[in-house]
Every structure is written in C-alpha cells, then in structure tokens.
N, C-alpha and C. Protein backbone atom coordinates (compact mmCIF):
# COMPACT_ATOMS: atom_id res chain seq x y z
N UNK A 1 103.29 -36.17 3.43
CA UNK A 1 104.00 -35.79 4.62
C UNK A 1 103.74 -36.82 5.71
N UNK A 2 104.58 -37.42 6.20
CA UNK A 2 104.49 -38.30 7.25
C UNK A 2 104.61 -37.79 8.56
N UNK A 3 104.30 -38.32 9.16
CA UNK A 3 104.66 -37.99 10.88
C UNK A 3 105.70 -38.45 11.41
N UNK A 4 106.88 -37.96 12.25
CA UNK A 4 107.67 -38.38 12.67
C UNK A 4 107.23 -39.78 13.77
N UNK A 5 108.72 -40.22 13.57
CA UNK A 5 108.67 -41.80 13.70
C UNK A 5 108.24 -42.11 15.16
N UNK A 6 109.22 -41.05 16.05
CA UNK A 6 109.12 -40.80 17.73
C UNK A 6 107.34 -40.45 18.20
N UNK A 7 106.95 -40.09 17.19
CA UNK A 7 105.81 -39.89 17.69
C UNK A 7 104.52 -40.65 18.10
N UNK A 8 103.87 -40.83 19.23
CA UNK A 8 103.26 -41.93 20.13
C UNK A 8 102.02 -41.30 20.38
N UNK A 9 101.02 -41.34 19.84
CA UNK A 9 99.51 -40.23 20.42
C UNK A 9 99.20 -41.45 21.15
N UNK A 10 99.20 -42.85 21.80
CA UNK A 10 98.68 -43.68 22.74
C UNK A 10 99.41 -43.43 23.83
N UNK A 11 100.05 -42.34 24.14
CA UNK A 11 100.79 -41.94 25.34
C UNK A 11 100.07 -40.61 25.65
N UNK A 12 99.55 -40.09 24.60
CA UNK A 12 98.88 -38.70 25.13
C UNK A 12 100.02 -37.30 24.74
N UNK A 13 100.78 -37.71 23.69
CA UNK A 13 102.17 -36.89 23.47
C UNK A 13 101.48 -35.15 22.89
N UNK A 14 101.94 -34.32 23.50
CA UNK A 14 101.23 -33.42 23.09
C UNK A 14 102.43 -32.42 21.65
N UNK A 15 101.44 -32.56 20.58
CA UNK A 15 102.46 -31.89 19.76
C UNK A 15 102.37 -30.43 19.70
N UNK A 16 101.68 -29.70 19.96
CA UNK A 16 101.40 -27.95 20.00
C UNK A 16 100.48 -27.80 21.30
N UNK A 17 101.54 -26.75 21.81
CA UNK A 17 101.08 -26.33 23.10
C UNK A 17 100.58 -24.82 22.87
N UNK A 18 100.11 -24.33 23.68
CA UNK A 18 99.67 -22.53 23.51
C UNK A 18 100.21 -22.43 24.85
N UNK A 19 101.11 -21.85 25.81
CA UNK A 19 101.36 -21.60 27.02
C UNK A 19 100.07 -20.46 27.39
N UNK A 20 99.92 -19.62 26.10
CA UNK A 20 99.25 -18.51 26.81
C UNK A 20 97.47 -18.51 26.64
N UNK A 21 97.00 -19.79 26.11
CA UNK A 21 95.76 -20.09 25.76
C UNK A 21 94.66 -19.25 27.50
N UNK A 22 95.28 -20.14 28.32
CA UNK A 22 94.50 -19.32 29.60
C UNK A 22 94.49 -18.13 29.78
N UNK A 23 95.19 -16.99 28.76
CA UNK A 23 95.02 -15.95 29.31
C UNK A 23 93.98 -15.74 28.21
N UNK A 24 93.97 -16.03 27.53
CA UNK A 24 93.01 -15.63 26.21
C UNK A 24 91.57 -15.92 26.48
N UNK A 25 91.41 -17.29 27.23
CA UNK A 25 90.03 -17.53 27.43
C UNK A 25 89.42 -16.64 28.64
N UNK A 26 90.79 -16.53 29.70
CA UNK A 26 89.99 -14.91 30.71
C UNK A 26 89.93 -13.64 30.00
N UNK A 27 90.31 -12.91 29.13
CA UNK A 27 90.20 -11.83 28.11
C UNK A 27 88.86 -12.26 27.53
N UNK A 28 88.47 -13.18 26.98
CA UNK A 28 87.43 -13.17 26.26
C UNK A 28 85.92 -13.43 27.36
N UNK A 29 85.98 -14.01 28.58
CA UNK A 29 84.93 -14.30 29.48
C UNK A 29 84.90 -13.04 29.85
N UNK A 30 86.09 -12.24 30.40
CA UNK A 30 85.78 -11.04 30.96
C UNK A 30 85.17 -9.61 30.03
N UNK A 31 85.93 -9.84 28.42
CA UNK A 31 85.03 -9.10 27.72
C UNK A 31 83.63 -8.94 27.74
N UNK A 32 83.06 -10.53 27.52
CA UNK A 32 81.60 -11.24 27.49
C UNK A 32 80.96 -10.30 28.73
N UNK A 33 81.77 -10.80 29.74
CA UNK A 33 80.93 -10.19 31.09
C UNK A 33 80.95 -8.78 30.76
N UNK A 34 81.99 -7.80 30.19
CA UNK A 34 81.59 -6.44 30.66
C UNK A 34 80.28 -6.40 29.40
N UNK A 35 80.54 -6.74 28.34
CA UNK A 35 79.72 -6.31 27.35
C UNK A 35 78.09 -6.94 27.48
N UNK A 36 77.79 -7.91 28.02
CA UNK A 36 77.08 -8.35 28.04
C UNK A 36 76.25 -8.23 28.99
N UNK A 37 77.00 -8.01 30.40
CA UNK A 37 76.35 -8.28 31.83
C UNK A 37 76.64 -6.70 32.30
N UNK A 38 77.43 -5.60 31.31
CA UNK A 38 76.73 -4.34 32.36
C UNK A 38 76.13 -3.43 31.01
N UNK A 39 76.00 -3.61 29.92
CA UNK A 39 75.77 -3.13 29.18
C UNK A 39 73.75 -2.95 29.43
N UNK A 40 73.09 -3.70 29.94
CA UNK A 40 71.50 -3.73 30.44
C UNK A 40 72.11 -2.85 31.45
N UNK A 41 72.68 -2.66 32.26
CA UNK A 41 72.37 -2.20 33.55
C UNK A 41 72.89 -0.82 33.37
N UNK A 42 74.09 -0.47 32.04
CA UNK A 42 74.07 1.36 31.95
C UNK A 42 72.90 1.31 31.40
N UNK A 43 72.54 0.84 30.08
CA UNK A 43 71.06 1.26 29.68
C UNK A 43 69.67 1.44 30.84
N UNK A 44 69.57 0.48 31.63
CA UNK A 44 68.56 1.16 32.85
C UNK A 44 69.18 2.06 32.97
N UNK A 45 69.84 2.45 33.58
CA UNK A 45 70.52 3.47 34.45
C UNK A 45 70.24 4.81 33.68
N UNK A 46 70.43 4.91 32.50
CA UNK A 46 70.16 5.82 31.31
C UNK A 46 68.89 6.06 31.52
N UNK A 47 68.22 4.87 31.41
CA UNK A 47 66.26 5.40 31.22
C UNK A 47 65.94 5.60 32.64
N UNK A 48 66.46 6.03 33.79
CA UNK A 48 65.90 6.48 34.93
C UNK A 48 66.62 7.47 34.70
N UNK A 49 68.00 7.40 35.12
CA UNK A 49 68.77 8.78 35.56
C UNK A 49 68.79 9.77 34.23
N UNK A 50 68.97 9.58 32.77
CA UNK A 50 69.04 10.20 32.02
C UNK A 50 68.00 10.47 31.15
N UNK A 51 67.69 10.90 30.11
CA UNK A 51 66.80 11.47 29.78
C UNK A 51 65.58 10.10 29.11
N UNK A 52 65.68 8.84 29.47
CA UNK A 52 64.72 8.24 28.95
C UNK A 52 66.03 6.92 27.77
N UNK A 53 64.71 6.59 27.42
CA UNK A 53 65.15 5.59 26.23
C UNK A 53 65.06 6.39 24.75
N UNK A 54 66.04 6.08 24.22
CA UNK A 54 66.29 7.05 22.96
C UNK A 54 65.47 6.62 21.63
N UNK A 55 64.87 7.67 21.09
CA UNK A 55 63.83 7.70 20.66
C UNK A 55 64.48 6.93 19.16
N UNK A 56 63.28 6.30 18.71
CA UNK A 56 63.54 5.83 16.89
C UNK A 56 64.28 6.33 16.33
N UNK A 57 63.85 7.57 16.11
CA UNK A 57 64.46 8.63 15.21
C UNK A 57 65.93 9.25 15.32
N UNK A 58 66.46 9.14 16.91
CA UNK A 58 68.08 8.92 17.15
C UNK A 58 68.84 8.19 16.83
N UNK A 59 67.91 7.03 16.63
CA UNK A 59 68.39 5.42 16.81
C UNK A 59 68.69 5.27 15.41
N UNK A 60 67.58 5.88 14.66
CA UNK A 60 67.71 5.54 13.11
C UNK A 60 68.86 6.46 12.39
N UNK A 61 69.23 7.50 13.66
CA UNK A 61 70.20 8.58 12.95
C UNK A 61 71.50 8.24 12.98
N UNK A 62 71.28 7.59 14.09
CA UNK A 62 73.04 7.58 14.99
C UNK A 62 73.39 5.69 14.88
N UNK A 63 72.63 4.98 14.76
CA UNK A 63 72.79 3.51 13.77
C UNK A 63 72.42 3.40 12.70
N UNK A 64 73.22 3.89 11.79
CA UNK A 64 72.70 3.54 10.36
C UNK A 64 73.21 2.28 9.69
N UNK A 65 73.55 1.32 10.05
CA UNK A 65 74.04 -0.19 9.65
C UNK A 65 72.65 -0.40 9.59
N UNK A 66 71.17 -0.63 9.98
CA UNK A 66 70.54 -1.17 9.89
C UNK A 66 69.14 0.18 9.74
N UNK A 67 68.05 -0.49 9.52
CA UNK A 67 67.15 0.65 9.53
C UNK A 67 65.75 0.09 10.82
N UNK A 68 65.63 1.22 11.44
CA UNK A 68 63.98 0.87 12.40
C UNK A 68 62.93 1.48 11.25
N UNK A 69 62.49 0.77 11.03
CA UNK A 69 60.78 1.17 11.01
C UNK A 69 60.20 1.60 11.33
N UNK A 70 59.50 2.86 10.91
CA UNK A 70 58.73 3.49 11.92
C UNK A 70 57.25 4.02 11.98
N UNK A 71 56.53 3.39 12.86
CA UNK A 71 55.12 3.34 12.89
C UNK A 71 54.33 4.58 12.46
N UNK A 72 55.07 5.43 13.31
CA UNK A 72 53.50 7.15 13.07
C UNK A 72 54.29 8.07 13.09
C-alpha cells in the first residue's frame, strides 16, 4: 500500500484529525479528579461522621475479587 502522491509530512500535513479528542481528555482528568481526589475525603468523612472504618470481615464480605488476611 503506498501513500498518496499529494502527500507532504515536511509541511506538517495532518492526515487524521479527532475534532473531539479535547473533550475526551477533560472526561477523563475530571473522572481522575472525582475518583481519585474525593474518594480519601468521603472515606474520612465516613471514619468520623459514620460509624468508623469498616472492619476486615465486611471488607472480606462485600470485596470478594480479592481476599484480606486476617490476623486474630
């Protein structure tokens, strides 16, 4: 497969554009931020205002993709 003949990359010719690429990279920063940057701050909020940090044994009930270990 060849490249068409018109085509000049020492001009900077752009062959595929995304018009909507900028919206995609704010969707994904702003995901990042909610998930990342308030997700610590409900969890405080939980271990003051609500009943504490959730014990192993919830953790091991209610995430079962992985297993905690558990000491005593």
């Amino acid at each position: 497969m060849e490249p068409d003949a018109d085509l000049n990359f020492e001009e900077g010719e752009v062959i595929y554009e995304n018009a909507r690429v900028g919206e995609w990279i704010k969707f994904w920063k702003a995901s990042a931020l909610i998930i990342f940057g308030m997700s610590p701050g409900f969890y405080m909020f939980e271990i003051y205002q609500g009943d504490g940090t959730p014990s192993l044994t919830w953790m091991a009930d209610n995430f079962n993709w992985f297993d905690i270990p558990r000491q005593f």
